[in-house]
Protein backbone atom coordinates (compact mmCIF):
# COMPACT_ATOMS: atom_id res chain seq x y z
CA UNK A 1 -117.56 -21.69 -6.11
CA UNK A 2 -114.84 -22.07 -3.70
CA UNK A 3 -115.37 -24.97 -0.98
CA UNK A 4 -116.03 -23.19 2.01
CA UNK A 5 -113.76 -25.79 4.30
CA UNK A 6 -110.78 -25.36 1.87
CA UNK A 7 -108.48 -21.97 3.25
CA UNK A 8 -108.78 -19.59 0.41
CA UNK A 9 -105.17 -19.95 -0.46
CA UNK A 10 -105.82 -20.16 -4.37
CA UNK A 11 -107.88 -18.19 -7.22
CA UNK A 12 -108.67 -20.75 -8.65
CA UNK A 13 -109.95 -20.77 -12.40
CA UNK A 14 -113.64 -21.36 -12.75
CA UNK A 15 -112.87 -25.22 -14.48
CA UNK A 16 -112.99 -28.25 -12.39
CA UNK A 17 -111.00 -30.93 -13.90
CA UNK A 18 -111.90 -34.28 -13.47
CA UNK A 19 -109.72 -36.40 -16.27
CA UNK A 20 -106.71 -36.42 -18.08
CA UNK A 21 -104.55 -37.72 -21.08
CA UNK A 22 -101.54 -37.02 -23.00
CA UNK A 23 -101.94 -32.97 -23.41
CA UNK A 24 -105.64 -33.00 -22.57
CA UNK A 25 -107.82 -32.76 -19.42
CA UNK A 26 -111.40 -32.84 -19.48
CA UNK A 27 -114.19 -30.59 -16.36
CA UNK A 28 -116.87 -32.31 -14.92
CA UNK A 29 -119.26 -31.50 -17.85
CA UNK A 30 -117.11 -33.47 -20.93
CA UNK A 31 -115.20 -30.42 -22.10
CA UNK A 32 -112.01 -30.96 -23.76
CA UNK A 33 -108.88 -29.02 -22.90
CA UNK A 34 -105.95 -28.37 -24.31
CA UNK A 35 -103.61 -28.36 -21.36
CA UNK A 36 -100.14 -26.09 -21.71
CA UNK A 37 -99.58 -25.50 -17.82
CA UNK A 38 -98.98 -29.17 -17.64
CA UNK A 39 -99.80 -28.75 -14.00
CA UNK A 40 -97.33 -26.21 -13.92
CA UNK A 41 -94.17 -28.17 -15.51
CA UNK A 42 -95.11 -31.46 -13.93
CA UNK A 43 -96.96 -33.94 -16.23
CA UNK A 44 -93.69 -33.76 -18.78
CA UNK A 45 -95.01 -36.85 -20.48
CA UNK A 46 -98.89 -35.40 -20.58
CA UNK A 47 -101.03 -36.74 -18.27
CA UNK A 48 -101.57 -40.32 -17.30
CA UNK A 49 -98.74 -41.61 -18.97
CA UNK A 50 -99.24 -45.46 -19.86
CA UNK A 51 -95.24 -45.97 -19.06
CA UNK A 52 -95.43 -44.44 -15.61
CA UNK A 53 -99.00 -45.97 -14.62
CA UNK A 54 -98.24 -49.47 -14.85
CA UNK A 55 -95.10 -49.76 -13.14
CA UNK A 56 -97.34 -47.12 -10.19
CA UNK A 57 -99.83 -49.80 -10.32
CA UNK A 58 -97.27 -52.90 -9.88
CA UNK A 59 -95.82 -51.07 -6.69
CA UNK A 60 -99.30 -50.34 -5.46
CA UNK A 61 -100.15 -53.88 -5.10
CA UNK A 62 -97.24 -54.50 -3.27
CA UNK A 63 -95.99 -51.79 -0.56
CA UNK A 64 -97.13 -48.02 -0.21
CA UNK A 65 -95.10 -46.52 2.80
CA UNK A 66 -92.44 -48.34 4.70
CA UNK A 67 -90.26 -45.04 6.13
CA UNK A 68 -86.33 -44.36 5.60
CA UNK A 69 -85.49 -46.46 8.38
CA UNK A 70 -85.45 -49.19 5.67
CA UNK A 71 -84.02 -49.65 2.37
CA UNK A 72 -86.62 -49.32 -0.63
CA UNK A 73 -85.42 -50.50 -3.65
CA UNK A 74 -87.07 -48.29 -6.27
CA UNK A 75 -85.39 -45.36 -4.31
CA UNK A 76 -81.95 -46.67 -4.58
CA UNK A 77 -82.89 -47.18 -8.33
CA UNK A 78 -83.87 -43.59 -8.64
CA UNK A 79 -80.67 -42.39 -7.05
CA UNK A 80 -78.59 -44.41 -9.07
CA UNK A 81 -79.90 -43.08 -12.34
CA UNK A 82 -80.40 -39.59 -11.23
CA UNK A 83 -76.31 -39.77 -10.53
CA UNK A 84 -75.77 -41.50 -13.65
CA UNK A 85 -77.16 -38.59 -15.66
CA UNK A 86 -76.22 -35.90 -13.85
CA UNK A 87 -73.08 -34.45 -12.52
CA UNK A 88 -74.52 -35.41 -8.91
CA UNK A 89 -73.06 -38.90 -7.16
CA UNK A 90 -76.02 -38.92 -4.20
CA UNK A 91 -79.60 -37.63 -3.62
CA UNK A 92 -81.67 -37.00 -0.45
CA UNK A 93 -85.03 -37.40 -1.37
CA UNK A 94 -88.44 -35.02 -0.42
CA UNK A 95 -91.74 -34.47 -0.90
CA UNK A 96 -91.97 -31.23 -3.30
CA UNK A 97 -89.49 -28.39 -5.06
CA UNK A 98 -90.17 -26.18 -1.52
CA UNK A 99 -88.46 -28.77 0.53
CA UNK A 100 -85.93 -29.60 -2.12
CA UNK A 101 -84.34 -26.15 -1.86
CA UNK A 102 -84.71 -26.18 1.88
CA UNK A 103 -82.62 -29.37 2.23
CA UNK A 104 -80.67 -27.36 -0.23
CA UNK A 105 -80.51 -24.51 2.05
CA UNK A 106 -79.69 -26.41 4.44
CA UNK A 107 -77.02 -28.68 2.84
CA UNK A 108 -74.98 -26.11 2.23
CA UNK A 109 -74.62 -24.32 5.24
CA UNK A 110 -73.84 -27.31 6.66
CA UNK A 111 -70.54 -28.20 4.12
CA UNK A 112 -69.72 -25.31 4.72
CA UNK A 113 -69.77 -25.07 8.72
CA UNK A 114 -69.13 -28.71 9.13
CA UNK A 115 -67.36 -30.06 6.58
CA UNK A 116 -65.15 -26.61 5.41
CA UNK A 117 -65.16 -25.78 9.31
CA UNK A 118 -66.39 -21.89 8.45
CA UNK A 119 -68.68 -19.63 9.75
CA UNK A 120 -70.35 -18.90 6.34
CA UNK A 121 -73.76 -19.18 6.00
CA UNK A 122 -75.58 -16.87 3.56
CA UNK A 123 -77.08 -17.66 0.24
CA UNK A 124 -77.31 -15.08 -2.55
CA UNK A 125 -80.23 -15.70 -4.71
CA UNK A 126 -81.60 -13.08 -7.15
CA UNK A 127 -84.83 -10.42 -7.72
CA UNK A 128 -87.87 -11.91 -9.78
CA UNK A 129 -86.65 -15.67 -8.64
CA UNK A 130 -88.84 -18.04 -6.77
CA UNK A 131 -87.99 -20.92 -5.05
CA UNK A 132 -90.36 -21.86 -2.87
CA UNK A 133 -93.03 -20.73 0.14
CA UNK A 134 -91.38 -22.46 3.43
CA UNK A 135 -90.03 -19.87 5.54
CA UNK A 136 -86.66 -20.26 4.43
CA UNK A 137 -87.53 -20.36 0.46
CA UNK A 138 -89.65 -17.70 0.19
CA UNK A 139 -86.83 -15.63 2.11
CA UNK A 140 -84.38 -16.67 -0.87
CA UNK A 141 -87.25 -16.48 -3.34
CA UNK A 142 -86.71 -12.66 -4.97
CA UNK A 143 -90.56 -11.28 -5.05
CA UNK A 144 -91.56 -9.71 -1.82
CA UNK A 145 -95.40 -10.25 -2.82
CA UNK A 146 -94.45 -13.74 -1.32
CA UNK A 147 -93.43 -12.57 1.74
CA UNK A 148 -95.80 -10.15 3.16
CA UNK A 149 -97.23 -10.92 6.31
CA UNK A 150 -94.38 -13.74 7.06
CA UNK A 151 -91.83 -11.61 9.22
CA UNK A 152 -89.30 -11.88 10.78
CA UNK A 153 -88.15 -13.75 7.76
CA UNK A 154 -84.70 -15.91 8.44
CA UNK A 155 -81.62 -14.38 8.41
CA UNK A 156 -78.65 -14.96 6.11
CA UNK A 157 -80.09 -14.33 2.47
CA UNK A 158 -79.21 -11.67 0.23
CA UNK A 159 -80.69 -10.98 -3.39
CA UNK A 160 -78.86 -9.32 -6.22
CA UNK A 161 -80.24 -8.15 -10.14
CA UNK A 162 -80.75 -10.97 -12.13
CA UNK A 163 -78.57 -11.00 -15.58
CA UNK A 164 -76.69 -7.54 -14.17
CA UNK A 165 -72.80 -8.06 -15.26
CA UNK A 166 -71.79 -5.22 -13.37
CA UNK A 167 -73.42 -5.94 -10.09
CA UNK A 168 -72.02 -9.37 -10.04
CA UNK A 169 -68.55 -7.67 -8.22
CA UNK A 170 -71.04 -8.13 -5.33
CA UNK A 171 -71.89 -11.25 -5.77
CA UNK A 172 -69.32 -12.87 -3.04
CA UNK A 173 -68.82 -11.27 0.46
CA UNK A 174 -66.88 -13.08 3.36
CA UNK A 175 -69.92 -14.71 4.56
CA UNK A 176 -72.08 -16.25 1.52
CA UNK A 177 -71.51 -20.25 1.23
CA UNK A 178 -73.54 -20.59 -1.74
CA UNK A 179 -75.24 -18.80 -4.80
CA UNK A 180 -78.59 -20.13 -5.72
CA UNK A 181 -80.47 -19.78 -9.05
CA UNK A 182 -82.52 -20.57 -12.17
CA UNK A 183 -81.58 -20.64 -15.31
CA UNK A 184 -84.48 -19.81 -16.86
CA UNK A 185 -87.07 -17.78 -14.02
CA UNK A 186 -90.30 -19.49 -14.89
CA UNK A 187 -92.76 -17.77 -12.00
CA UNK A 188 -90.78 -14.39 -12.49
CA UNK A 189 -91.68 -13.95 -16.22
CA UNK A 190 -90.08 -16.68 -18.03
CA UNK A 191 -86.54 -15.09 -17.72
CA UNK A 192 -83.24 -16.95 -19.13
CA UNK A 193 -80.41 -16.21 -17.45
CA UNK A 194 -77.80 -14.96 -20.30
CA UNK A 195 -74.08 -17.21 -20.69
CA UNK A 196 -72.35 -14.49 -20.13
CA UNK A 197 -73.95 -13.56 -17.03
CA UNK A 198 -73.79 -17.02 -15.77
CA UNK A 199 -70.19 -17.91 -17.31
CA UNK A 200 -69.09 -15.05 -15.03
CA UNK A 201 -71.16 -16.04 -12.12
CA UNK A 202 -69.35 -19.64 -12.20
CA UNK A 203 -66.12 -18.55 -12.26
CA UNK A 204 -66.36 -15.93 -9.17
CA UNK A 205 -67.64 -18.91 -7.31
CA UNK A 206 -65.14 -21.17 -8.67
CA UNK A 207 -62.83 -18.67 -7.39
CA UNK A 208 -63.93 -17.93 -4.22
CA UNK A 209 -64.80 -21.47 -3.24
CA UNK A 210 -68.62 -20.71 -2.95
CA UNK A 211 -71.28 -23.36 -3.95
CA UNK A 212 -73.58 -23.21 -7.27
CA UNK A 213 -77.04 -24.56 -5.83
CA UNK A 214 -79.20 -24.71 -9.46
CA UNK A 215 -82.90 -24.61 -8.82
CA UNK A 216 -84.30 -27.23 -11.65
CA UNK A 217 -87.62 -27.63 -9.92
CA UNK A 218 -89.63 -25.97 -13.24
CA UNK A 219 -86.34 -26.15 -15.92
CA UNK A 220 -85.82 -30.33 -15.29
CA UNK A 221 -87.03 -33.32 -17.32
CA UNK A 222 -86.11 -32.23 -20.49
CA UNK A 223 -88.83 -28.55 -19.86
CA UNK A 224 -85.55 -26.62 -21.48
CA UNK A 225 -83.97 -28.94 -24.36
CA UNK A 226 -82.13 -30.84 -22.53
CA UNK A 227 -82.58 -33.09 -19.14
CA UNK A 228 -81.53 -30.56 -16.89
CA UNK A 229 -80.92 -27.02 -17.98
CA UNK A 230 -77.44 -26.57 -16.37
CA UNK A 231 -76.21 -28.87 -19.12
CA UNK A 232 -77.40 -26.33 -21.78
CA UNK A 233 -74.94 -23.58 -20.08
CA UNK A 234 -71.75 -25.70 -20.61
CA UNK A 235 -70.67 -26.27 -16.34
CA UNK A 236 -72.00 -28.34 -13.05
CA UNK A 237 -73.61 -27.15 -10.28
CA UNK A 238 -72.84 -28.67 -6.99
CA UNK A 239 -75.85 -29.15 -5.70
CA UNK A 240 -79.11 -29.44 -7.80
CA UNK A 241 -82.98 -29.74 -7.11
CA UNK A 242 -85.64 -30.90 -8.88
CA UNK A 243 -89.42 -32.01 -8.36
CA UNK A 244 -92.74 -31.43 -10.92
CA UNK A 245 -91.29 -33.18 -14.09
CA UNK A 246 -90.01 -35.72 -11.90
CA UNK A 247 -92.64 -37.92 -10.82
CA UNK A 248 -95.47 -36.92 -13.47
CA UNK A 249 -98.05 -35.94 -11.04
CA UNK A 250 -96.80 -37.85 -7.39
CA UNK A 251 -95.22 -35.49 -5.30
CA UNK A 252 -91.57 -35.81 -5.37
CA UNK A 253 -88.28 -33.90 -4.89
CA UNK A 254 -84.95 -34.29 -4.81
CA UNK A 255 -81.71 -32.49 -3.97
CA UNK A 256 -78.74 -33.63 -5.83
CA UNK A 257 -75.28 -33.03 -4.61
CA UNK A 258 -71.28 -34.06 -5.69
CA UNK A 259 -69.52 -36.38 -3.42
CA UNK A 260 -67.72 -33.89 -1.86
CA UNK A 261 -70.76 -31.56 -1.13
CA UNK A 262 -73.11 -34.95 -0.18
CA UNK A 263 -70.70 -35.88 2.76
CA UNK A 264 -72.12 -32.89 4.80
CA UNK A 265 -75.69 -34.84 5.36
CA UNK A 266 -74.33 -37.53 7.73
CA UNK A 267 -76.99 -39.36 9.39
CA UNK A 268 -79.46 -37.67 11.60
CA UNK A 269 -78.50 -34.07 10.16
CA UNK A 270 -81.80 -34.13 7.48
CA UNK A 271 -85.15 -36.17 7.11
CA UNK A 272 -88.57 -36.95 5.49
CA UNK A 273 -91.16 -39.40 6.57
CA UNK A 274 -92.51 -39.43 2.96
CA UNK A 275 -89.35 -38.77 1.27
CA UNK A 276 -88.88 -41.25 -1.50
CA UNK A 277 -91.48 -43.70 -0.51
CA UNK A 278 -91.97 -46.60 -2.96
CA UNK A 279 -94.99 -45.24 -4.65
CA UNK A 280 -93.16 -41.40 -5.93
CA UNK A 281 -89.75 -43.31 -6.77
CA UNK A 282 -91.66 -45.99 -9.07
CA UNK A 283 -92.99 -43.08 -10.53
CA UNK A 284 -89.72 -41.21 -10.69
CA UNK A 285 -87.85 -44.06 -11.64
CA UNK A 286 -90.59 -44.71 -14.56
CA UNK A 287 -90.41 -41.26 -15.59
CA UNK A 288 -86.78 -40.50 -15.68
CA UNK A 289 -85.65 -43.94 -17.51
CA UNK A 290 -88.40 -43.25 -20.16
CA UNK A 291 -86.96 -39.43 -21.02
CA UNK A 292 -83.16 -40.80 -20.91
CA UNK A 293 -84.16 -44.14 -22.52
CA UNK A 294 -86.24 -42.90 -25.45
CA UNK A 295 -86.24 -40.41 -28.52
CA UNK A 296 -88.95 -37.86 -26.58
CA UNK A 297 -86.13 -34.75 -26.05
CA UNK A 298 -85.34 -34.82 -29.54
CA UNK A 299 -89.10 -34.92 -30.40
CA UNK A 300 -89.61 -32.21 -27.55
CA UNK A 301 -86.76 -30.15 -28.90
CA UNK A 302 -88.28 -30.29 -32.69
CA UNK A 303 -91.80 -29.07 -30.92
CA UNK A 304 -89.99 -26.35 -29.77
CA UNK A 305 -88.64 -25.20 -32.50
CA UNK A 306 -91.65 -25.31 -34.22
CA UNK A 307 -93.68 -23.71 -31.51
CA UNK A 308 -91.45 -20.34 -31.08
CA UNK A 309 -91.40 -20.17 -34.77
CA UNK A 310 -94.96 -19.89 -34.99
CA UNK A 311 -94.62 -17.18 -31.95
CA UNK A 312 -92.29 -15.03 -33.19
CA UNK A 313 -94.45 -15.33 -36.24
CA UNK A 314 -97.96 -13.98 -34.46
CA UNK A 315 -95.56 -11.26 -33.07
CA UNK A 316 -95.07 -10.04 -36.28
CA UNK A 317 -98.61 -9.74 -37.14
CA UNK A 318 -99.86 -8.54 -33.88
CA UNK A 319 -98.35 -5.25 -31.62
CA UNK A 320 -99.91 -6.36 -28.42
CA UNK A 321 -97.00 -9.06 -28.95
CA UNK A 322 -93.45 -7.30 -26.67
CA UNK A 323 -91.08 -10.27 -27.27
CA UNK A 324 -91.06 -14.07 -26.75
CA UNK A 325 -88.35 -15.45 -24.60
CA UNK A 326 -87.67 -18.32 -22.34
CA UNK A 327 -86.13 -21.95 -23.60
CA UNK A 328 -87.46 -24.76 -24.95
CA UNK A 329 -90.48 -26.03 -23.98
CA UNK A 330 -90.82 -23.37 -21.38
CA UNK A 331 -91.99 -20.11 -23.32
CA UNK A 332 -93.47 -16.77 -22.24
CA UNK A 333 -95.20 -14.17 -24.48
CA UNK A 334 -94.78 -10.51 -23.29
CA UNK A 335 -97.66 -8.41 -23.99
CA UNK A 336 -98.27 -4.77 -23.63
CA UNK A 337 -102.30 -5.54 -21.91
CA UNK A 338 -103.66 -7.23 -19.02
CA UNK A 339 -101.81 -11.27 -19.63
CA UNK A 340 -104.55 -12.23 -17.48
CA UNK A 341 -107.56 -11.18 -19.84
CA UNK A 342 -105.96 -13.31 -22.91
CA UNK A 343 -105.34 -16.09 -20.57
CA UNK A 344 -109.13 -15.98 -19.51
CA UNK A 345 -110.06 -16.00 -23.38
CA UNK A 346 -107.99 -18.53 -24.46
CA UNK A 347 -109.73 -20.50 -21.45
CA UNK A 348 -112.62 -19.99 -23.10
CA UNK A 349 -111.40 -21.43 -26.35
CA UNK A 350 -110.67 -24.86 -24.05
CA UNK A 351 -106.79 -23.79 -23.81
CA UNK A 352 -105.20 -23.43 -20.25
CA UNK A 353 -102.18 -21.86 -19.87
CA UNK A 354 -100.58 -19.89 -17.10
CA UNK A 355 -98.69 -16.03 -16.03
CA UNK A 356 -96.03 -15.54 -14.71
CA UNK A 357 -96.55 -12.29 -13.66
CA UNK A 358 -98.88 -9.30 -14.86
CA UNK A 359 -97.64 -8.84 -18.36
CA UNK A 360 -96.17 -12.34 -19.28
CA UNK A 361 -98.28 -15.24 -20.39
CA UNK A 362 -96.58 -18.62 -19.84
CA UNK A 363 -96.88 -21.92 -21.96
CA UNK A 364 -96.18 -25.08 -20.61
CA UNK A 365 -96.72 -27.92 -22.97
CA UNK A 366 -95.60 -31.36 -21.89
CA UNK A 367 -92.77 -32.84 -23.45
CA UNK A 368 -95.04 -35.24 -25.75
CA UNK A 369 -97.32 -31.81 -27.67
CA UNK A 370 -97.36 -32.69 -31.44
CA UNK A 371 -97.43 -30.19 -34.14
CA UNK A 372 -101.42 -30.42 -34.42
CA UNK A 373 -101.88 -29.37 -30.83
CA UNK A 374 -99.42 -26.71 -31.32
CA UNK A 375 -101.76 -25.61 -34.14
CA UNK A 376 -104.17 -25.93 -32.33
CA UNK A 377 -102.84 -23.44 -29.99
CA UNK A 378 -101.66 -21.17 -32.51
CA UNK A 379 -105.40 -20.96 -34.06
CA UNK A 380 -106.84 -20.11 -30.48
CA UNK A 381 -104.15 -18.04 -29.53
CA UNK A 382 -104.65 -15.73 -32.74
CA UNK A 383 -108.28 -15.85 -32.60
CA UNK A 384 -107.65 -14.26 -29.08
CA UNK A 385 -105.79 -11.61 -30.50
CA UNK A 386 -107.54 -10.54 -32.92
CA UNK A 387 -110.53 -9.36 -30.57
CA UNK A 388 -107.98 -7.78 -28.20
């Protein structure tokens, strides 16, 4: 039963969870679950991760909050590494993926107005996306179930077919500063965005001098195959932002940018009270070196494999299966019924996953899943579908 002091903001699933490890979480009765939303892409390296918790628990014995008037070493670690593997040189850091694509937003409009000396200020984003519920990111998300209720919404964002070659000759007009995107749609249905498309997309911004903002907040840490999913589609974005995976269950975000793209955020022009405070940067710090520093994407990539095979193998035996798309560990099953019912079953069967929208099942597991759990899955996710 929902807590009456808590806004009704959620539908929340009938489990309270009270404990976690590696890909399990346990309610408040002792039941076992096997967990593929990994809190919706955030506990990459399952939950509680040894390697993250201890160097958490060093920094909590020694200083929680000090603000960004003063230097905080773990944060300066965490920027350093996040520039060393990606194409970014600086990061601002925030408190979630919303605020990361606002400071996104925002650090583009302000290259180009400040730094470019323009008047361009819109962002093209694209239908199905989502990045985010501030008033800004919900306008550039591309579901209007998100923005009901909200208007006036902010001017200055426009939203074009996702994966549409021959609508892309709209993709520039003399105002846009920046085209913002996912590679892979996870709340939209679990959409990849096809080379082609995006090989296309580049090059007209390229062209026209417009900024790639890639929205990494579910596709990061290693979720796709590799670290960051722009890597898998051959260019660099400009500016980048990524949260969940990042600090394994502490809220953190980031916006990455180039040198050239960085100088725009000159002191005073962007801030966070919380941002990168020495707790969610020990975490971040703790999560990223262990993904870069370790064998876990090659591990996650072989789970992968393994996992669609076994998909694309129940689709075959089952017609309620559509397709199964999406990129590494970051799947969605199509169905031709209710996603929601077969969700609620395999909850039932102690397996959580997630939709992403009405038809489109979505499966999460953290980077760490072994073959058994995938099994596991499998079994349960059968079982399901043979009472359908």
């Amino acid at each position: 039963m929902m807590n009456q002091a808590i806004m009704p903001t959620y539908n929340r699933f009938p489990v309270t969870l009270v404990k976690g490890s590696g890909s399990y979480v346990w309610d408040e009765f002792g039941n076992e679950f096997l967990d593929y939303t990994s809190g919706i892409a955030t506990c990459n390296l399952g939950h509680v991760p040894d390697i993250v918790k201890v160097e958490v628990e060093k920094q909590l014995q020694q200083l929680w909050h000090c603000s960004n008037l003063y230097h905080i070493p773990s944060q300066e670690k965490l920027a350093s590494a996040l520039a060393e593997h990606s194409f970014g040189d600086q990061a601002f850091f925030c408190n979630s993926g919303a605020e990361a694509n606002e400071a996104a937003i925002k650090l583009a409009r302000k290259y180009a107005q400040t730094v470019k000396g323009t008047d361009k200020y819109e962002i093209v984003s694209f239908q199905h996306s989502f990045h985010g519920r501030t008033l800004a990111t919900l306008t550039a998300t591309g579901q209007e179930k998100v923005k009901e209720g909200f208007s006036p919404l902010p001017a200055g964002f426009r939203h074009l077919p996702y994966n549409d070659m021959e609508l892309l000759d709209e993709l520039i007009q003399p105002e846009t500063c920046a085209v913002m995107l996912e590679l892979v749609q996870g709340e939209g249905g679990v959409n990849p965005a096809d080379p082609e498309w995006v090989n296309q997309l580049v090059k007209m911004c390229r062209d026209n001098d417009v900024l790639i903002i890639i929205d990494e907040i579910q596709t990061g840490m290693g979720r796709t195959g590799t670290l960051f999913a722009y890597e898998g589609y051959g260019f660099e974005p400009d500016i980048m932002t990524v949260a969940k995976g990042l600090g394994s269950g502490f809220p953190i975000g980031a916006v990455i940018a180039n040198e050239q793209v960085a100088e725009a955020f000159g002191p005073g022009s962007h801030g966070s009270t919380f941002g990168g405070n020495p707790i969610v940067t020990s975490a971040g710090l703790a999560t990223l070196t262990h993904i870069t520093n370790s064998s876990i994407l090659t591990e996650a990539k072989q789970a992968s494999a393994y996992l669609i095979e076994q998909l694309f193998a129940l689709k075959e035996q089952f017609d309620t299966i559509e397709t199964i798309r999406g990129k590494g560990l970051l799947q969605g099953i199509v169905v031709k019924e209710e996603a929601a019912t077969i969700v609620a079953k395999l909850r039932d069967q102690h397996i959580l996953v997630l939709l992403a929208g009405p038809s489109v099942i979505r499966i999460l597991p953290p980077l760490t899943t072994t073959k058994e759990e995938i099994d596991q899955f499998i079994t349960a996710l059968k079982s399901v579908f043979q009472t359908s």
